[in-house]
C-alpha atoms as a PDB file:
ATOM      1  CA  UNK A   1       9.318  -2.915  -5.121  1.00  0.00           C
ATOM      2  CA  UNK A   2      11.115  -2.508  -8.285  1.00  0.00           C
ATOM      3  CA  UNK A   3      10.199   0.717  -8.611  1.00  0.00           C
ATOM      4  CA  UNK A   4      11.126   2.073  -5.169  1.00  0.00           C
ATOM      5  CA  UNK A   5      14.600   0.115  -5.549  1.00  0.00           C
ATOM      6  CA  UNK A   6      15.485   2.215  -8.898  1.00  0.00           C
ATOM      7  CA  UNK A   7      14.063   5.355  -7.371  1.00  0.00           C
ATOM      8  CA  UNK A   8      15.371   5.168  -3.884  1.00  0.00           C
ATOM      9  CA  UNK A   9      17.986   2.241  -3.069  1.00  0.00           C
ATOM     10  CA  UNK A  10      20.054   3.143  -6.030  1.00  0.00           C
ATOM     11  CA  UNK A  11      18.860   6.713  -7.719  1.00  0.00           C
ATOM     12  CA  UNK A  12      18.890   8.143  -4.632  1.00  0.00           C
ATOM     13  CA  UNK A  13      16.339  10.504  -5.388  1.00  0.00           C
ATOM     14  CA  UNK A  14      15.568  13.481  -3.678  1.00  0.00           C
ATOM     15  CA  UNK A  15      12.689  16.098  -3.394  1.00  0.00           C
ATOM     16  CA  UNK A  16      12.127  18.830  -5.741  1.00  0.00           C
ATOM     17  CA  UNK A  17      14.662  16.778  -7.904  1.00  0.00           C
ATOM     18  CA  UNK A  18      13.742  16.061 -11.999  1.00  0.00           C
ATOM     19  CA  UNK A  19      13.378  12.384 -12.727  1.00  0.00           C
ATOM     20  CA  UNK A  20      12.800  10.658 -16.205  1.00  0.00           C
ATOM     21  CA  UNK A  21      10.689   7.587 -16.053  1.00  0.00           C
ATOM     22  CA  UNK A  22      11.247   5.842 -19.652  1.00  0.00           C
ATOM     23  CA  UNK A  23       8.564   3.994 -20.757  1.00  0.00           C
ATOM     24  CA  UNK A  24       6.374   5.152 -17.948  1.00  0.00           C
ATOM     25  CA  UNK A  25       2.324   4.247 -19.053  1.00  0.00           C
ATOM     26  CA  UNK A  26       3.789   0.464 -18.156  1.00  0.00           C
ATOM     27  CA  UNK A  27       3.323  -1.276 -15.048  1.00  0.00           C
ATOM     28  CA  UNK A  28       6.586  -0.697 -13.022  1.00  0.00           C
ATOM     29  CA  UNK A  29       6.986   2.851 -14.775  1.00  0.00           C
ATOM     30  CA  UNK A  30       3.633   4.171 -13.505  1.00  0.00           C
ATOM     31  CA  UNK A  31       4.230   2.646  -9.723  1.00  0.00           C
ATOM     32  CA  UNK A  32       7.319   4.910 -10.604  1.00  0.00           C
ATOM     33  CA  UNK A  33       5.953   7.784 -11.317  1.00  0.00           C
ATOM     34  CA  UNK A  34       3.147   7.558  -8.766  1.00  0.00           C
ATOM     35  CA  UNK A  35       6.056   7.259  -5.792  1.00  0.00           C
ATOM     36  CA  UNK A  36       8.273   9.840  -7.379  1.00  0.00           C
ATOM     37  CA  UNK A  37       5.491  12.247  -8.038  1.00  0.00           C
ATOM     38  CA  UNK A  38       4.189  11.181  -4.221  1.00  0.00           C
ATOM     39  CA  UNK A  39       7.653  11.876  -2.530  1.00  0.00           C
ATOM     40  CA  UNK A  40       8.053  15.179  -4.170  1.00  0.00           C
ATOM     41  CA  UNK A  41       9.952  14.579  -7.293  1.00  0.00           C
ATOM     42  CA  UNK A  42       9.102  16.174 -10.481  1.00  0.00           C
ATOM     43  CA  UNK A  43       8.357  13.863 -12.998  1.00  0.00           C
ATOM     44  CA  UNK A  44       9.474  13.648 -16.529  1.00  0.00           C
ATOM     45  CA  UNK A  45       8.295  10.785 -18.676  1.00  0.00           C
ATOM     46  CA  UNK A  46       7.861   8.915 -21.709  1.00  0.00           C
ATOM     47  CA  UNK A  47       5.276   6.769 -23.489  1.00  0.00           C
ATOM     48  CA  UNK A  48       4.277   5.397 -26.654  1.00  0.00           C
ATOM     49  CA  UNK A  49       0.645   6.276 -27.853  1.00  0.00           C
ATOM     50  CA  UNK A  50      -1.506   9.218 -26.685  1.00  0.00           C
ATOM     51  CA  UNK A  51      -3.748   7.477 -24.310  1.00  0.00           C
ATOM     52  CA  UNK A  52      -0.328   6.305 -22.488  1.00  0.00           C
ATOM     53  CA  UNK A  53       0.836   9.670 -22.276  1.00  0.00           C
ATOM     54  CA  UNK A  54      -2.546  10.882 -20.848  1.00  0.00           C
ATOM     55  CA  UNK A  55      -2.265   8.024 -18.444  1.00  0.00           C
ATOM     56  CA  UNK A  56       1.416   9.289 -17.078  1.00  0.00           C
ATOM     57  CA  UNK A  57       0.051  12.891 -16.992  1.00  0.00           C
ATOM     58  CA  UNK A  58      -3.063  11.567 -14.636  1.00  0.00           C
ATOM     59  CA  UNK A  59      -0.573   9.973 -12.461  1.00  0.00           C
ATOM     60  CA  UNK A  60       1.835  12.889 -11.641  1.00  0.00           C
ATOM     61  CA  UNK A  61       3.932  13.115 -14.289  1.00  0.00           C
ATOM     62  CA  UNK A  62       4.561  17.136 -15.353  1.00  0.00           C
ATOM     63  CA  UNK A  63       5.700  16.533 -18.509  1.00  0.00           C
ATOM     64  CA  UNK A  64       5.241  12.991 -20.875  1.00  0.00           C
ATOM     65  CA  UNK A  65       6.794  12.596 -24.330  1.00  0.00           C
ATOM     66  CA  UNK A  66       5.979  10.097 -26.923  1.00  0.00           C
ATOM     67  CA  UNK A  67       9.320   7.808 -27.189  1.00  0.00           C
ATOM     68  CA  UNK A  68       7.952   6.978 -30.840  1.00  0.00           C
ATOM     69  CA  UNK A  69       8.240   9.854 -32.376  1.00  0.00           C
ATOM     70  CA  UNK A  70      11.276  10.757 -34.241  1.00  0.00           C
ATOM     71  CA  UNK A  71      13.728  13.041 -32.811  1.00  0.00           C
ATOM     72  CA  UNK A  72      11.954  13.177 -29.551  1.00  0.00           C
ATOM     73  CA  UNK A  73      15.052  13.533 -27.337  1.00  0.00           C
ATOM     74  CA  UNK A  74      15.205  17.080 -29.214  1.00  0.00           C
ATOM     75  CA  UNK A  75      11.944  18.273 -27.746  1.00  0.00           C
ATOM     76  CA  UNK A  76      13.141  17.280 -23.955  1.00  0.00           C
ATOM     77  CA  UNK A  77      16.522  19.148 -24.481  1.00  0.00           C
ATOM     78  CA  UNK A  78      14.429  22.135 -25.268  1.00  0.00           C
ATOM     79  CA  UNK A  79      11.875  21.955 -22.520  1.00  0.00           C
ATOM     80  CA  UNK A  80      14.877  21.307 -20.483  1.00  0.00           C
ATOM     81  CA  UNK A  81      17.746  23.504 -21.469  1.00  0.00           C
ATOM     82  CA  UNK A  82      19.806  22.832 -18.199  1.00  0.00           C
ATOM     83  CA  UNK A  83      19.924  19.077 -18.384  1.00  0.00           C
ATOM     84  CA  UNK A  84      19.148  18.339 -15.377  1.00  0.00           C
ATOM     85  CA  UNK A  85      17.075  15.546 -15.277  1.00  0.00           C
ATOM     86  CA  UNK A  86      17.481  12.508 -12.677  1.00  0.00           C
ATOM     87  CA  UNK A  87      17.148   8.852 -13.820  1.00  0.00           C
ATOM     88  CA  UNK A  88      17.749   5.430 -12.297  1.00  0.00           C
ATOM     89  CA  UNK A  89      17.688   1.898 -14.244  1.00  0.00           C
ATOM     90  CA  UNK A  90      14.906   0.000 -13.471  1.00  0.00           C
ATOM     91  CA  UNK A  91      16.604  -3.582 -13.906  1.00  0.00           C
ATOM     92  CA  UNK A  92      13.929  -6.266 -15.005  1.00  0.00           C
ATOM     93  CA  UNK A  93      13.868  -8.504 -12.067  1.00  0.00           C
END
């Protein structure tokens, strides 16, 4: 529910659209990912360790990058030039 309330109720998320799902090998961030990659979305995430990241990527995630690696933001900007990439807070509830 959490997830489809970030993604949905107040993202407003819409096919073929670019979402970032921070933190995404964790509970509510993979029932993210599965529903965004489900409805049509393409999905953008992050993780923290390798088998995380594999995780995401099994789940229907496109890209995944590890959050704990230094300068990682730089890496996204240059896989995605234009910017474009949707996001919604998922508040803890």
């Amino acid at each position: 529910m959490t997830a489809h309330r970030a993604l949905f109720l107040l993202g407003h998320l819409k096919k073929g659209q670019r979402v970032l799902v921070h933190g995404a090998s964790g509970g509510v961030g993979l029932a993210a990912v599965q529903m965004a990659a489900n409805f049509g979305a393409v999905v953008v995430g992050t993780a923290g360790t390798e088998e995380g990241i594999e995780l995401v990527k099994k789940n229907g995630a496109r890209d995944v990058f590890n959050h704990r690696i230094h300068r990682y933001t730089a890496k996204m900007k240059k896989s995605y030039p234009d910017g474009e990439l949707h996001w919604a807070q998922i508040p803890h509830q």
